[in-house]
C-alpha atoms as a PDB file:
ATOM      1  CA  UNK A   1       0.000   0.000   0.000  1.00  0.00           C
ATOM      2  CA  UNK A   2       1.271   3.457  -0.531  1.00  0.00           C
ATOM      3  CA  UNK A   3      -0.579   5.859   2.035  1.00  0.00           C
ATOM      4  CA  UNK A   4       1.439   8.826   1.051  1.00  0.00           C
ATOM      5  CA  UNK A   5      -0.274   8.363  -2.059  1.00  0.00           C
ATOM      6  CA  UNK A   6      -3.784   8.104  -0.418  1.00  0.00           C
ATOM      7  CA  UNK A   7      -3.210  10.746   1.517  1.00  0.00           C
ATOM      8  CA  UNK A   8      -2.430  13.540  -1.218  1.00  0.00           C
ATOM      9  CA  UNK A   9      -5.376  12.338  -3.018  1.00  0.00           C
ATOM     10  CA  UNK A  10      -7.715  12.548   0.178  1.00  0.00           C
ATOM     11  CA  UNK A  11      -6.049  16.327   1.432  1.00  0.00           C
ATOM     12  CA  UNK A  12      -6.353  16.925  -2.325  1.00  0.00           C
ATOM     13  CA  UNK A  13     -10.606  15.750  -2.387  1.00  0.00           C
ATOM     14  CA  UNK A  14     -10.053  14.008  -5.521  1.00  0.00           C
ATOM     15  CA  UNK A  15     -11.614  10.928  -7.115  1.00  0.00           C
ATOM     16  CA  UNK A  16      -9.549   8.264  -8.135  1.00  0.00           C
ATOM     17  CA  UNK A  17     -11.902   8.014 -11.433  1.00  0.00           C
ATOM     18  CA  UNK A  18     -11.213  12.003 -12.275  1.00  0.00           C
ATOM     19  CA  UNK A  19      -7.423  11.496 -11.492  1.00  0.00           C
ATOM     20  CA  UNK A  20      -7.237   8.546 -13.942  1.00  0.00           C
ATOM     21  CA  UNK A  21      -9.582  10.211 -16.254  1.00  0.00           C
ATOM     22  CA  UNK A  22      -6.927  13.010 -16.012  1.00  0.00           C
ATOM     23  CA  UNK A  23      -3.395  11.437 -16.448  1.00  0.00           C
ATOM     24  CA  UNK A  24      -4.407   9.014 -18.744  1.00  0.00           C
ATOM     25  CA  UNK A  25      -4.160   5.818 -16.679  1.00  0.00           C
ATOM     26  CA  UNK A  26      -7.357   2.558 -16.447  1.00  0.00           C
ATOM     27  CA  UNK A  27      -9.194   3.558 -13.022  1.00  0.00           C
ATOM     28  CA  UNK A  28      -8.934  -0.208 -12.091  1.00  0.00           C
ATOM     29  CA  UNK A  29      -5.054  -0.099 -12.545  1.00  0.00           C
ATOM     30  CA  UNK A  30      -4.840   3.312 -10.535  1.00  0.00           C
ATOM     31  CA  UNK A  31      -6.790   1.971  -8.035  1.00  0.00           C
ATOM     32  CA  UNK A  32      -4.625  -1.327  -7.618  1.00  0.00           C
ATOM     33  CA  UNK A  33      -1.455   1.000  -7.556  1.00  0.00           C
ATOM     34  CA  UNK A  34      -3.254   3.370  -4.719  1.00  0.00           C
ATOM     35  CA  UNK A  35      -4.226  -0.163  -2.381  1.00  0.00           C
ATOM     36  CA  UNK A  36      -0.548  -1.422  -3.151  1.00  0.00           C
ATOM     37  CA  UNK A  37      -1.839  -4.749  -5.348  1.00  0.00           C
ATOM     38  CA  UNK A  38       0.160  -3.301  -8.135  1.00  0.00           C
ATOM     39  CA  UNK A  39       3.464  -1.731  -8.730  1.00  0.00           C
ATOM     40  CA  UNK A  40       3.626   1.023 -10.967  1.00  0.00           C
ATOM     41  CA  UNK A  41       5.495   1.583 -13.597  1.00  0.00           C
ATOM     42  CA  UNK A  42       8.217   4.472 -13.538  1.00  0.00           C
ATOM     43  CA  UNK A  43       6.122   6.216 -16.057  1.00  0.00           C
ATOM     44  CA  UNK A  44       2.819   6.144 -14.149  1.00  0.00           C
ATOM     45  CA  UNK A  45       5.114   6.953 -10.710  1.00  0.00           C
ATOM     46  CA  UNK A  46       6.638  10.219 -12.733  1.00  0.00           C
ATOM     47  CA  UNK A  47       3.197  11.294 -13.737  1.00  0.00           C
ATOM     48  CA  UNK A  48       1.486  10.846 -10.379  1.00  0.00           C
ATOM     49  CA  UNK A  49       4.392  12.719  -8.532  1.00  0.00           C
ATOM     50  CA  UNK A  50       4.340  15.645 -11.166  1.00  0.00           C
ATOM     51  CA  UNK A  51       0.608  15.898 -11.239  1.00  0.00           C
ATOM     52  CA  UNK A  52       0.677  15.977  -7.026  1.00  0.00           C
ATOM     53  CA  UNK A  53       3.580  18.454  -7.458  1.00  0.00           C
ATOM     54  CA  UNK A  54       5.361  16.068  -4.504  1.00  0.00           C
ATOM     55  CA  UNK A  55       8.702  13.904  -4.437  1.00  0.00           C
ATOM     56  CA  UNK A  56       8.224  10.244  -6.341  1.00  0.00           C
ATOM     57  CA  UNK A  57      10.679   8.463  -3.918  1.00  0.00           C
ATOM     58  CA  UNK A  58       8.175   9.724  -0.877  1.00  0.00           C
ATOM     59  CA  UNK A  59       5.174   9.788  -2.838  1.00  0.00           C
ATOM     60  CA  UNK A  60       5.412   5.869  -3.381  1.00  0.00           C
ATOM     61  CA  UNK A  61       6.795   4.697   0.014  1.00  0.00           C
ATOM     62  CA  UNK A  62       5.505   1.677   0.981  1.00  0.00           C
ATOM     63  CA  UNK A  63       3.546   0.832   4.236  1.00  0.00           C
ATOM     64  CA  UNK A  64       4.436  -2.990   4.888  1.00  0.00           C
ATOM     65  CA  UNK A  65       2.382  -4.908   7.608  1.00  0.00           C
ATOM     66  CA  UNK A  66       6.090  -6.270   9.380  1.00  0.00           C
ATOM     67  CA  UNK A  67       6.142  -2.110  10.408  1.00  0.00           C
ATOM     68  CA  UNK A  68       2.847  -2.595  12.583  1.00  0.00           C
ATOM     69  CA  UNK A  69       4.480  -5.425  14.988  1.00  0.00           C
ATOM     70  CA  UNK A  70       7.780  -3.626  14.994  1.00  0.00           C
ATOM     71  CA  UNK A  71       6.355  -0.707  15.994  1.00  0.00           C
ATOM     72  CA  UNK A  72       3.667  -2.238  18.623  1.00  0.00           C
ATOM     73  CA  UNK A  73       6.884  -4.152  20.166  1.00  0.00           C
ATOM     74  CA  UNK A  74       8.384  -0.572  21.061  1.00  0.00           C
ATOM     75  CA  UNK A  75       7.484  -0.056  24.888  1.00  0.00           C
ATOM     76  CA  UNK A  76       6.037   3.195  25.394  1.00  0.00           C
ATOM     77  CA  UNK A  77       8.676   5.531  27.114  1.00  0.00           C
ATOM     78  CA  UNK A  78       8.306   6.111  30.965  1.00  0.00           C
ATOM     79  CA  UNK A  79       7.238  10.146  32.202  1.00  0.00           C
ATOM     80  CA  UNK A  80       9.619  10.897  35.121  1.00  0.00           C
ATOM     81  CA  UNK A  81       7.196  10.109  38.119  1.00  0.00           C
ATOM     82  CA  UNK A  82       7.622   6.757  37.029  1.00  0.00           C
ATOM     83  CA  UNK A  83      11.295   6.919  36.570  1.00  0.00           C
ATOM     84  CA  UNK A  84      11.391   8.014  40.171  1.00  0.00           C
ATOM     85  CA  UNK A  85       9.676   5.324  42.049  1.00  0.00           C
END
């Protein structure tokens, strides 16, 4: 999945269907590159990051599920009442 990419669409309020419409692309192939069942192409990442006016390498970084147990294995850190004790 690439939320950076779902995220400049949403803060943007555009449609998936008008975006495709709009560079050119299949909505169904746009919408498998947005929910990270397809990799795009480095023509359809070049057009997406120009049309966005934001940086390709960010635009398309990938959220992988390993992140979600690496991060919910980090302990929250300790305020300094309980450092104290």
């Amino acid at each position: 999945m690439y939320p950076n990419l779902k995220i400049e669409i949403f803060k943007r309020g555009l449609r998936q269907n008008n975006l495709a419409k709009a560079l050119g692309l299949n909505e169904a192939i746009l919408s498998k590159i947005i929910n990270g069942y397809r990799e795009p192409s480095g023509g359809q990442k070049q057009i997406l990051a120009q049309y966005l006016q934001v940086d390709e390498s960010w635009l398309f970084e990938k959220f992988e599920a390993n992140m979600i147990a690496k991060f919910a294995s980090l302990s929250p850190a300790k305020d300094e009442k309980d450092s104290e004790s």
